[in-house]
PDB file of N, CA and C in Angstrom:
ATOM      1  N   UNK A   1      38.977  68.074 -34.969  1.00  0.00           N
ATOM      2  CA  UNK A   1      39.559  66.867 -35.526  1.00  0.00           C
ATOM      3  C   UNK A   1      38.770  65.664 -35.042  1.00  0.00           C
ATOM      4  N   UNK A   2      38.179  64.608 -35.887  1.00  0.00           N
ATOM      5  CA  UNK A   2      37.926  63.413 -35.775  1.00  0.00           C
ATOM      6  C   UNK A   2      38.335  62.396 -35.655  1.00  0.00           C
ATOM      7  N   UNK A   3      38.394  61.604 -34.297  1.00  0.00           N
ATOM      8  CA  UNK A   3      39.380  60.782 -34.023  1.00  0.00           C
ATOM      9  C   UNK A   3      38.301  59.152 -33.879  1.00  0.00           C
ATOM     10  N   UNK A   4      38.797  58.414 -33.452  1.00  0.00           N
ATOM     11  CA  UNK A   4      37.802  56.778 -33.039  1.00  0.00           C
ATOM     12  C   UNK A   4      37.810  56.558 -31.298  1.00  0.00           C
ATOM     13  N   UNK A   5      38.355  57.973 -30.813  1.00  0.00           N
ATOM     14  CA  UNK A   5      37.891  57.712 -29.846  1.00  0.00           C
ATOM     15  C   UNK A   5      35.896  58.023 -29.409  1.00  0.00           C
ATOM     16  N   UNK A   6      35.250  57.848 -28.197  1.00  0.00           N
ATOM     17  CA  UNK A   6      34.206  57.809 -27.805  1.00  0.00           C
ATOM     18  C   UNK A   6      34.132  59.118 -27.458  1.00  0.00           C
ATOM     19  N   UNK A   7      32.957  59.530 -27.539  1.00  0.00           N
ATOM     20  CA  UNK A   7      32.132  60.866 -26.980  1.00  0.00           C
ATOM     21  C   UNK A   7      32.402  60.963 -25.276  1.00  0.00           C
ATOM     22  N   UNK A   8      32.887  61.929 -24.818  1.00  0.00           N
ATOM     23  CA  UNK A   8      32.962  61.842 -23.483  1.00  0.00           C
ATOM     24  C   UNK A   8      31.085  61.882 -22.880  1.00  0.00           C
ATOM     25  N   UNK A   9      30.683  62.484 -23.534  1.00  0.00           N
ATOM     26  CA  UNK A   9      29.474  63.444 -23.026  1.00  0.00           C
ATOM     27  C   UNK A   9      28.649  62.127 -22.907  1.00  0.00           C
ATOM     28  N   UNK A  10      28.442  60.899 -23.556  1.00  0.00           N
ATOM     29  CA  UNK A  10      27.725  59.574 -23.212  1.00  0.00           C
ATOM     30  C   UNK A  10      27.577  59.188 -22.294  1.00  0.00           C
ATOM     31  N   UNK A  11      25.970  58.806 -22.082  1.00  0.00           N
ATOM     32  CA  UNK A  11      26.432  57.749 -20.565  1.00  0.00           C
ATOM     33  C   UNK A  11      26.345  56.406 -20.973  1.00  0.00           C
ATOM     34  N   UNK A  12      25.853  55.587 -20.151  1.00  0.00           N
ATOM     35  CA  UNK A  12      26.337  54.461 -20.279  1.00  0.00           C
ATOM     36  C   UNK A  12      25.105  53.587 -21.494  1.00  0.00           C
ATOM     37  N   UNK A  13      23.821  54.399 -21.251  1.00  0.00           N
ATOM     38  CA  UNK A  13      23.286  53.946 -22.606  1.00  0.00           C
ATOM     39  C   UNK A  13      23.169  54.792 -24.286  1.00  0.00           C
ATOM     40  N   UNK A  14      24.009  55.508 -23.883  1.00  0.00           N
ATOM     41  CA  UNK A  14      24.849  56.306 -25.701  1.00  0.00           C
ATOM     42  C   UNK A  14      24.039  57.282 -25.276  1.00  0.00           C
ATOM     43  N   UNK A  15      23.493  58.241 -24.185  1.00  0.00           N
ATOM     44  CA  UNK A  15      22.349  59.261 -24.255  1.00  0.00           C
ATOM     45  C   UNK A  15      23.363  60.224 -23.831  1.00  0.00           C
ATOM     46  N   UNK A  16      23.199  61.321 -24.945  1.00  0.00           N
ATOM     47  CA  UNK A  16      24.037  62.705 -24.460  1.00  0.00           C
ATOM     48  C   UNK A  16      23.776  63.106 -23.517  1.00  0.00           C
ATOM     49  N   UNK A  17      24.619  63.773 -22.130  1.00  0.00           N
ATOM     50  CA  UNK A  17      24.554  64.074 -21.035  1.00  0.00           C
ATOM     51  C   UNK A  17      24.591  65.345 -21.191  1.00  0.00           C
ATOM     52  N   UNK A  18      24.513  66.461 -22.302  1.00  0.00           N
ATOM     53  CA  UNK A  18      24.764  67.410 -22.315  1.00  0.00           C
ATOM     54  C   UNK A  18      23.627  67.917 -23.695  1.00  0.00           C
ATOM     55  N   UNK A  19      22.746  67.476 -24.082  1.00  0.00           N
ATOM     56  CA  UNK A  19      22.167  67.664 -25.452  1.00  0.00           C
ATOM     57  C   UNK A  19      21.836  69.143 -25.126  1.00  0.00           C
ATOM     58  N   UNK A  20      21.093  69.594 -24.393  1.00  0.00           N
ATOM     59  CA  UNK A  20      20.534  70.798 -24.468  1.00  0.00           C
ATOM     60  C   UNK A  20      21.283  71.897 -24.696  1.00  0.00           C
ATOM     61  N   UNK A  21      22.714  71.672 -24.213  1.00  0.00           N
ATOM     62  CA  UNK A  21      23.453  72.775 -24.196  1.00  0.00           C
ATOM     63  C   UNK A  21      24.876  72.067 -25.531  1.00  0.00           C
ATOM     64  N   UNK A  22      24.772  71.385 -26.154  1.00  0.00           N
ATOM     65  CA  UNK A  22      25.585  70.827 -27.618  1.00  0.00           C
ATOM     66  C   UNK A  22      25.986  71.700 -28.175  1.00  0.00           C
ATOM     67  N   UNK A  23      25.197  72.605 -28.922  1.00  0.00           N
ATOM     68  CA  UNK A  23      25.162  73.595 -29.463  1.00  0.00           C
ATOM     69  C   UNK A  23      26.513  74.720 -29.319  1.00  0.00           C
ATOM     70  N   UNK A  24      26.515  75.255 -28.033  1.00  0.00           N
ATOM     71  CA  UNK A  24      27.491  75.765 -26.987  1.00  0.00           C
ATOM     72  C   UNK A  24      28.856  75.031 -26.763  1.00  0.00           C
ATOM     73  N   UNK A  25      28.921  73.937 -27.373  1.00  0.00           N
ATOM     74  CA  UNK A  25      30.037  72.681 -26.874  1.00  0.00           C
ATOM     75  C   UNK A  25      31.015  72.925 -28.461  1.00  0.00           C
ATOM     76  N   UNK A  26      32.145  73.441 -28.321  1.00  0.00           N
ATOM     77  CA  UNK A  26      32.997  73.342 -29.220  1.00  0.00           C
ATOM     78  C   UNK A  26      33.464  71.953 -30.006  1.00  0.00           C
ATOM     79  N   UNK A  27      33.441  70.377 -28.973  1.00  0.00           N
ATOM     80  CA  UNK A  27      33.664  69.279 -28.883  1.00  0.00           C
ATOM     81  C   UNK A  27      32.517  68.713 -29.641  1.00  0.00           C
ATOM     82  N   UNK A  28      31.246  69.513 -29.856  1.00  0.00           N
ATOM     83  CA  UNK A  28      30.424  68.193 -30.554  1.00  0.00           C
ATOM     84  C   UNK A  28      30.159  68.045 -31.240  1.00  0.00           C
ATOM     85  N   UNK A  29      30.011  67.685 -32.486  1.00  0.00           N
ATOM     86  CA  UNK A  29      29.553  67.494 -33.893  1.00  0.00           C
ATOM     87  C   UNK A  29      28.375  67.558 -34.148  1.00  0.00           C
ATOM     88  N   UNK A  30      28.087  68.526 -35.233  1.00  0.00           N
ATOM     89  CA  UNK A  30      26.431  68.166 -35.866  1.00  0.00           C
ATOM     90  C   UNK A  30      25.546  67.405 -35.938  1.00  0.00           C
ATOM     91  N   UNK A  31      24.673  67.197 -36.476  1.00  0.00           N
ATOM     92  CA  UNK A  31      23.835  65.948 -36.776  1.00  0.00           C
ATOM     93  C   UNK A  31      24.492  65.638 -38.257  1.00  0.00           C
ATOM     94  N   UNK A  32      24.433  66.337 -39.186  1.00  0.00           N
ATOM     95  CA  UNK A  32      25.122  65.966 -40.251  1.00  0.00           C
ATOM     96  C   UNK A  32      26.470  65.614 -40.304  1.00  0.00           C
ATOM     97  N   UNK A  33      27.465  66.205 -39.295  1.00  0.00           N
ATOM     98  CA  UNK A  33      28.489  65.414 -39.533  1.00  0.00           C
ATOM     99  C   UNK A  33      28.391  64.181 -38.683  1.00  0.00           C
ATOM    100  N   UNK A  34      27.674  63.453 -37.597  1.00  0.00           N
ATOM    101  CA  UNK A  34      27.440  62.191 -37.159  1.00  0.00           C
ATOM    102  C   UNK A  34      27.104  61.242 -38.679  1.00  0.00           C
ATOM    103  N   UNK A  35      25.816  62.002 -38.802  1.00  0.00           N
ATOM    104  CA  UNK A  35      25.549  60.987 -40.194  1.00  0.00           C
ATOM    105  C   UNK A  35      26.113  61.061 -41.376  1.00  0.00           C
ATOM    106  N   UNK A  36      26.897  61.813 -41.636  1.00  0.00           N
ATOM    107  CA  UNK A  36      28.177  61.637 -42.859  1.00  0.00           C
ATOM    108  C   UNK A  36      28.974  60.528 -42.380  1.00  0.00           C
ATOM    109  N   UNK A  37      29.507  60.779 -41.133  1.00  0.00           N
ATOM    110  CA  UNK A  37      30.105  59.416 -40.435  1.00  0.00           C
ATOM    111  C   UNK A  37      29.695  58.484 -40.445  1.00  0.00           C
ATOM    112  N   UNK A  38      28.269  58.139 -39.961  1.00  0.00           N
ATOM    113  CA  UNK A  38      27.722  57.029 -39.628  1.00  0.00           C
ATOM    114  C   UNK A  38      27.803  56.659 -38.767  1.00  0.00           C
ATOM    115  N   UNK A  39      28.019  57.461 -37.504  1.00  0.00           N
ATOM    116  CA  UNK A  39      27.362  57.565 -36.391  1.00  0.00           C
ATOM    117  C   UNK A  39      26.473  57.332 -35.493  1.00  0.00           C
ATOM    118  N   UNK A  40      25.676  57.741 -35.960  1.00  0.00           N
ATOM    119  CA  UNK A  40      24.081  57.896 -35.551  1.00  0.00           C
ATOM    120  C   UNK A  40      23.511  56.867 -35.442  1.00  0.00           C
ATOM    121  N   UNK A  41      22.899  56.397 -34.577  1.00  0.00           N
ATOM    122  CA  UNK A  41      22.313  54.888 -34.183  1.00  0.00           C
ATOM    123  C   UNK A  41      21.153  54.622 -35.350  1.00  0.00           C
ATOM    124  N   UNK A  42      21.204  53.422 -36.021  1.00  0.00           N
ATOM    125  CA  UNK A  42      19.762  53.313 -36.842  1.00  0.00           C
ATOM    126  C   UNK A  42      18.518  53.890 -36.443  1.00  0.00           C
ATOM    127  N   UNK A  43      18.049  53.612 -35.448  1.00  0.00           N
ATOM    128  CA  UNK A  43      17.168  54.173 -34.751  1.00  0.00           C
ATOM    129  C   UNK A  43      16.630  55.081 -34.051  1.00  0.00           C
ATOM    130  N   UNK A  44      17.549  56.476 -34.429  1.00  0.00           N
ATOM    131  CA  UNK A  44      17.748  57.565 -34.271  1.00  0.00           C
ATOM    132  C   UNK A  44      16.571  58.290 -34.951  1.00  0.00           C
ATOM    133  N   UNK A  45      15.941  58.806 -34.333  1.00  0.00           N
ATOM    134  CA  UNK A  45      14.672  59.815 -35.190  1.00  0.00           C
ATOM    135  C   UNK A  45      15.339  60.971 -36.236  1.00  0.00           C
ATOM    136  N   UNK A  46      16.584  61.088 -36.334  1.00  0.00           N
ATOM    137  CA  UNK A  46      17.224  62.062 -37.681  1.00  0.00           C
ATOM    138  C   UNK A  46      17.696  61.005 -38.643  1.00  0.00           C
ATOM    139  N   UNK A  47      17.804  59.878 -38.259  1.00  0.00           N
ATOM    140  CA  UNK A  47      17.845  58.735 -39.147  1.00  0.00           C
ATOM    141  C   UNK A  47      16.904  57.750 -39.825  1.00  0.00           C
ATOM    142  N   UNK A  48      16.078  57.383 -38.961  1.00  0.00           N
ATOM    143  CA  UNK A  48      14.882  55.842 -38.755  1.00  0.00           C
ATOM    144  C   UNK A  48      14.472  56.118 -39.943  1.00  0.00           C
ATOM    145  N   UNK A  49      14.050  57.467 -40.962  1.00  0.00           N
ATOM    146  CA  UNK A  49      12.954  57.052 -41.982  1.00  0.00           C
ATOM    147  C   UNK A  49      14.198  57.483 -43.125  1.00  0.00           C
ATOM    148  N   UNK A  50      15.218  57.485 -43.042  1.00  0.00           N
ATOM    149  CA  UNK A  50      16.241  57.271 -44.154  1.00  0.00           C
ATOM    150  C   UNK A  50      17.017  56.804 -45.041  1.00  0.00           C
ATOM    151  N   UNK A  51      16.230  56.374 -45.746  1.00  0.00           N
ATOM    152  CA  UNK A  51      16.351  54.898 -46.981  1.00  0.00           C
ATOM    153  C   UNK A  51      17.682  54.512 -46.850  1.00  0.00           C
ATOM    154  N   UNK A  52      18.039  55.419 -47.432  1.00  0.00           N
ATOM    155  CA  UNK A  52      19.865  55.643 -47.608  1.00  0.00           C
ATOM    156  C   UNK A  52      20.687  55.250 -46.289  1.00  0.00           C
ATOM    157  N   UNK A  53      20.920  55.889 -45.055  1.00  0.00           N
ATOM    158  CA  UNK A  53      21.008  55.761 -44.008  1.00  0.00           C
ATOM    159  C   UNK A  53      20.929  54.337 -43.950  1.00  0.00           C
ATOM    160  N   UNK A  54      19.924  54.012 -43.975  1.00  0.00           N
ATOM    161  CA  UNK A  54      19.636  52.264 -43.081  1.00  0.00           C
ATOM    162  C   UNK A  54      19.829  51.379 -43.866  1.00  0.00           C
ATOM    163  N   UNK A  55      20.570  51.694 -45.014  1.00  0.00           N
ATOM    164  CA  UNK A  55      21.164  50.460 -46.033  1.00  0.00           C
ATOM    165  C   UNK A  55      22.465  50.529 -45.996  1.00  0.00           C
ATOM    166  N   UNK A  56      23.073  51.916 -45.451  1.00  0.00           N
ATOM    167  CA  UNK A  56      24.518  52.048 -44.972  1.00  0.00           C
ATOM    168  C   UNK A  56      24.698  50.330 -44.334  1.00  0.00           C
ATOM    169  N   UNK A  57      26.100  50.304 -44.606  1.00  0.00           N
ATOM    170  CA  UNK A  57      26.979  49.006 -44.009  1.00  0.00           C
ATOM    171  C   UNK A  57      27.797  49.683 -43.552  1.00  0.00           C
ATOM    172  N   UNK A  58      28.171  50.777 -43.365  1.00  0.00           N
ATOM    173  CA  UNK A  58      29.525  51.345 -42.927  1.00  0.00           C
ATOM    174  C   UNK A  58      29.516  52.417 -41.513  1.00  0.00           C
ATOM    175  N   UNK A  59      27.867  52.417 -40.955  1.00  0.00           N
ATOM    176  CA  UNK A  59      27.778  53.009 -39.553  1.00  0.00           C
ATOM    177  C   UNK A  59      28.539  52.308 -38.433  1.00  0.00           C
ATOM    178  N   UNK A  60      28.943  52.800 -37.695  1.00  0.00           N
ATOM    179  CA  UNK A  60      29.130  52.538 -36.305  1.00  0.00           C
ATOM    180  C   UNK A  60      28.752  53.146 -35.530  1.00  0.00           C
ATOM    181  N   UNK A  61      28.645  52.800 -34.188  1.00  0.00           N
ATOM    182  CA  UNK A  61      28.321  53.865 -33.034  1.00  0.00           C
ATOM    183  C   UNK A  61      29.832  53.416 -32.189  1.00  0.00           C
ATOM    184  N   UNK A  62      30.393  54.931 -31.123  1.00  0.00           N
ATOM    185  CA  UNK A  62      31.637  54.444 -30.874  1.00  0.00           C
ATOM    186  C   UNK A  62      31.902  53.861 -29.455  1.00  0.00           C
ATOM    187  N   UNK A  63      30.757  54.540 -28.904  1.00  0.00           N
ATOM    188  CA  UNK A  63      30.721  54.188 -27.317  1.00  0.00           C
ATOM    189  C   UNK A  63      29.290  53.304 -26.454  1.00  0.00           C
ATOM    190  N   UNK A  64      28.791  53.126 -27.350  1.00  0.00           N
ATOM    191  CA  UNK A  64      27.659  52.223 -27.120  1.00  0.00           C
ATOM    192  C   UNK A  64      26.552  51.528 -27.916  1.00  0.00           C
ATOM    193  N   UNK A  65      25.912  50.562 -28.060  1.00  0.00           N
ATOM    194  CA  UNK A  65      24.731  49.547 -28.936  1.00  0.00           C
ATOM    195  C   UNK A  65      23.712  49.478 -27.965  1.00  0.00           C
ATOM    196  N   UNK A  66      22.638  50.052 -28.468  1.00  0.00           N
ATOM    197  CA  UNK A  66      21.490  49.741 -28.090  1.00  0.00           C
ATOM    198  C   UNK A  66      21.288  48.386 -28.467  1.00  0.00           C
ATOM    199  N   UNK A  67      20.828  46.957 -27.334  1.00  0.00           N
ATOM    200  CA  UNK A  67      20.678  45.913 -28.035  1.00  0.00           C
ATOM    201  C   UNK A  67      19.319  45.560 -27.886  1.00  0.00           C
ATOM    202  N   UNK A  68      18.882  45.930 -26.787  1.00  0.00           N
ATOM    203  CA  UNK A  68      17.304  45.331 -26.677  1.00  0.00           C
ATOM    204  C   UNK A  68      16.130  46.416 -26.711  1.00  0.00           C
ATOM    205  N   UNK A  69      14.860  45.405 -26.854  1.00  0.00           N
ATOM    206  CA  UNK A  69      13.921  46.578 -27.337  1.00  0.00           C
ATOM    207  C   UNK A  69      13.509  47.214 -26.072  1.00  0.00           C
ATOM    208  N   UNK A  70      13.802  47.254 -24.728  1.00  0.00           N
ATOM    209  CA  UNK A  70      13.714  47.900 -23.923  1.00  0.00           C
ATOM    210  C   UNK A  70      14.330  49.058 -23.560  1.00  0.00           C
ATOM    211  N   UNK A  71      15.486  48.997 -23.812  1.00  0.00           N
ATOM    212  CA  UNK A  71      16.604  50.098 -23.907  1.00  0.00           C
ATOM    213  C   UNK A  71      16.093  50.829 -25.190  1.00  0.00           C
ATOM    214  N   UNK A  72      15.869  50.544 -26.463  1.00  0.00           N
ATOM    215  CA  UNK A  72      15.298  51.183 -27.492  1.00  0.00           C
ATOM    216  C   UNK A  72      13.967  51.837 -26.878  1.00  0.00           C
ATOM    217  N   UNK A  73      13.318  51.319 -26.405  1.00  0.00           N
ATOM    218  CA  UNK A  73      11.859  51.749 -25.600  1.00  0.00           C
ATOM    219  C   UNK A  73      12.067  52.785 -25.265  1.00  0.00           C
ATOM    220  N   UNK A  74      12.920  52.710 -23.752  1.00  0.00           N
ATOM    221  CA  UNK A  74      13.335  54.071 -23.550  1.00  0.00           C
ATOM    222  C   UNK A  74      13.809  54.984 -23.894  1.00  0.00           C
ATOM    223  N   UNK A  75      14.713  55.114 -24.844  1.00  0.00           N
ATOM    224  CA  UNK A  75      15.660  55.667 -25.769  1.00  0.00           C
ATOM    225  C   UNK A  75      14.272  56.591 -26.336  1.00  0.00           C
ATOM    226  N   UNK A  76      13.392  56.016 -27.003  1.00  0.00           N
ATOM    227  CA  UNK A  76      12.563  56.196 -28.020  1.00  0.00           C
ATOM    228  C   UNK A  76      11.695  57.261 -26.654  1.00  0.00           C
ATOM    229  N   UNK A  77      11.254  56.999 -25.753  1.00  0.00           N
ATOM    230  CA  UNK A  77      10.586  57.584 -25.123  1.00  0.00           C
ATOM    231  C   UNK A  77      10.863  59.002 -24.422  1.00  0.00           C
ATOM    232  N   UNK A  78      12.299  58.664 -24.229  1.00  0.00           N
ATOM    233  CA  UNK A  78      13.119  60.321 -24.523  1.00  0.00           C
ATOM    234  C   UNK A  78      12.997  61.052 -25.271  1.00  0.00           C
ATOM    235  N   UNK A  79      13.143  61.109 -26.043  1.00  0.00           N
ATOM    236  CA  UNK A  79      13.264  61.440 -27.469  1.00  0.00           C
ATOM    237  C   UNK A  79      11.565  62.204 -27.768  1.00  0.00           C
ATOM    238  N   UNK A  80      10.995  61.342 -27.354  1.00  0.00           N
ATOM    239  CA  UNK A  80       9.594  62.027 -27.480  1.00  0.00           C
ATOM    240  C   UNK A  80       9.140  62.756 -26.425  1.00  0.00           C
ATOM    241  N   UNK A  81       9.572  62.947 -25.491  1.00  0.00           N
ATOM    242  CA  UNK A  81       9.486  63.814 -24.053  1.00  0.00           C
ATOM    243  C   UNK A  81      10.509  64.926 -24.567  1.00  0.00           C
ATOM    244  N   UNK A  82      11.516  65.030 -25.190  1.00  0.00           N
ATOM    245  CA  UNK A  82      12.690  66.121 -25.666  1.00  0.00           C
ATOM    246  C   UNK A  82      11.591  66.604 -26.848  1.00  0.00           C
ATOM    247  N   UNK A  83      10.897  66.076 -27.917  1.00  0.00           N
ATOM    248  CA  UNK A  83      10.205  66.642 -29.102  1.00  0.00           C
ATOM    249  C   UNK A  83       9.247  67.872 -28.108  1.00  0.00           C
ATOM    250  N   UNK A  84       8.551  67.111 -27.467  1.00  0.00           N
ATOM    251  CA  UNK A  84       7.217  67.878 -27.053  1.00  0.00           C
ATOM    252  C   UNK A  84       7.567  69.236 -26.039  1.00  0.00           C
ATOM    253  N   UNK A  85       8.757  69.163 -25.743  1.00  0.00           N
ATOM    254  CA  UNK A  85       9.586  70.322 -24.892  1.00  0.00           C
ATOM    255  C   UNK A  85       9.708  71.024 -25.749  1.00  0.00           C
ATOM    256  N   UNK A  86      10.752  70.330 -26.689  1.00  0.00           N
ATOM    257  CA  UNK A  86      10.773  71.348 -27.844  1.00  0.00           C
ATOM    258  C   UNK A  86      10.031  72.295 -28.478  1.00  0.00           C
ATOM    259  N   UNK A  87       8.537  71.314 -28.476  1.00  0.00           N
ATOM    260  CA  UNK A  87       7.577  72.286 -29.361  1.00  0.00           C
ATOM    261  C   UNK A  87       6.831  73.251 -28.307  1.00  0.00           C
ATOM    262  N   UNK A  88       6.725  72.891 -27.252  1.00  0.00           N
ATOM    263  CA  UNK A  88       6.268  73.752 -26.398  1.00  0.00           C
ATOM    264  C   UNK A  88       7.124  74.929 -26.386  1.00  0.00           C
ATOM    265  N   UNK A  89       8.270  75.034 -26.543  1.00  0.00           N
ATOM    266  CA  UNK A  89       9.241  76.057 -26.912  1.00  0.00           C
ATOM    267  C   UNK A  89       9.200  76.907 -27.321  1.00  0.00           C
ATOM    268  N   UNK A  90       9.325  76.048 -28.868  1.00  0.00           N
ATOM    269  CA  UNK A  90       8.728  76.533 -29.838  1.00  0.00           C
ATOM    270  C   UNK A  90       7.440  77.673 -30.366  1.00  0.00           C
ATOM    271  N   UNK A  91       6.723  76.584 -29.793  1.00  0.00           N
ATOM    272  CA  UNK A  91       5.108  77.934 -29.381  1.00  0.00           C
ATOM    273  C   UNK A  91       5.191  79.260 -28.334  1.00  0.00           C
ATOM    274  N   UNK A  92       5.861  78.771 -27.270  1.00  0.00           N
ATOM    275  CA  UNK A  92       6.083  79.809 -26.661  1.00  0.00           C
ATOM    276  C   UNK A  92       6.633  81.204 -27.292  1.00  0.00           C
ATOM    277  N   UNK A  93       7.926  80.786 -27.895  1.00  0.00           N
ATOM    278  CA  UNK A  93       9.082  81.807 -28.550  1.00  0.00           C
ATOM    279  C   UNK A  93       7.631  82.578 -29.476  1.00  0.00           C
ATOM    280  N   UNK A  94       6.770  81.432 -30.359  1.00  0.00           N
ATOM    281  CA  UNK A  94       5.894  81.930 -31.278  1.00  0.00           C
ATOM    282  C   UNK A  94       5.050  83.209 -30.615  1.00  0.00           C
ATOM    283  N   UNK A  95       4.570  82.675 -29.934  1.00  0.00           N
ATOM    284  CA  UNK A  95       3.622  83.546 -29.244  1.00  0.00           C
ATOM    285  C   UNK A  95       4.100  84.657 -28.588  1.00  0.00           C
ATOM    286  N   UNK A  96       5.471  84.872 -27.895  1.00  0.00           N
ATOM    287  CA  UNK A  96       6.197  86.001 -27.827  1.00  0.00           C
ATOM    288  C   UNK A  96       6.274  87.017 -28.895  1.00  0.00           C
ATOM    289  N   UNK A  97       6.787  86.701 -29.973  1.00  0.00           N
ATOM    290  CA  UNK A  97       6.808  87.110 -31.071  1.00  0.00           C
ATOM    291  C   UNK A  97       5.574  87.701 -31.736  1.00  0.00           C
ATOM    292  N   UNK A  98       4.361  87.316 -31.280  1.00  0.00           N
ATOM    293  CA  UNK A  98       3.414  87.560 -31.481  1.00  0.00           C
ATOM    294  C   UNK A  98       2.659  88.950 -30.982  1.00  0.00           C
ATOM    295  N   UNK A  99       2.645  88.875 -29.891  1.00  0.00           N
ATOM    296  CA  UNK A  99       2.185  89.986 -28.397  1.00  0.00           C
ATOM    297  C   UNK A  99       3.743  90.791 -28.838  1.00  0.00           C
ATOM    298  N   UNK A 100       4.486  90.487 -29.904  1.00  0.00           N
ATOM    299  CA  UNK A 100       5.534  91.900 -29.530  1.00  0.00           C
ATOM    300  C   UNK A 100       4.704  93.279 -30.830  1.00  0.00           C
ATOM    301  N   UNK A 101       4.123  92.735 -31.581  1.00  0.00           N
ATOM    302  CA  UNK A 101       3.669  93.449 -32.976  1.00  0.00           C
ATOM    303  C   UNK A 101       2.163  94.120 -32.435  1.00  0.00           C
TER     304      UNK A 101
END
């Protein structure tokens, strides 16, 4: 159930304290259902290049605003330290998969 209360899992600059393990979390919502909501911070890399999305008037975020471009800085710089984990992952799992055949 979807309520207007805040994400517990936030800290104090809207960054999930729990992303890696979300998935596993009965409590958290998709990416698609954030952005059906409107959720999702503009500046969200599942958002930023989404025409549609960023002409929305009807987003909110519930427990925090990124206001300055420093906090966005960092935000943004996460985000790209979480991608490159990812893909290293990614390759790994690949290459497992690989050496199994």
């Amino acid at each position: 159930m979807v309520t207007d209360d805040h994400c517990d899992y936030l800290d104090e600059a809207g960054r999930c304290t729990i992303y890696a393990e979300r998935h596993r979390n009965r409590e958290c919502l998709t990416i698609e259902q954030m952005i059906n909501m409107g959720t999702v911070p503009k500046f969200c890399l599942h958002v930023k290049d989404n025409r549609a999305y960023q002409e929305r008037t009807d987003t909110r975020l519930y427990a925090f605003e990124i206001v300055d471009d420093q906090a966005r800085n960092m935000y943004q710089a996460e985000i790209d330290l979480l991608k490159q984990a990812l893909a290293a992952e990614r390759k790994a799992a690949q290459e497992g998969k690989e050496h199994e055949h």
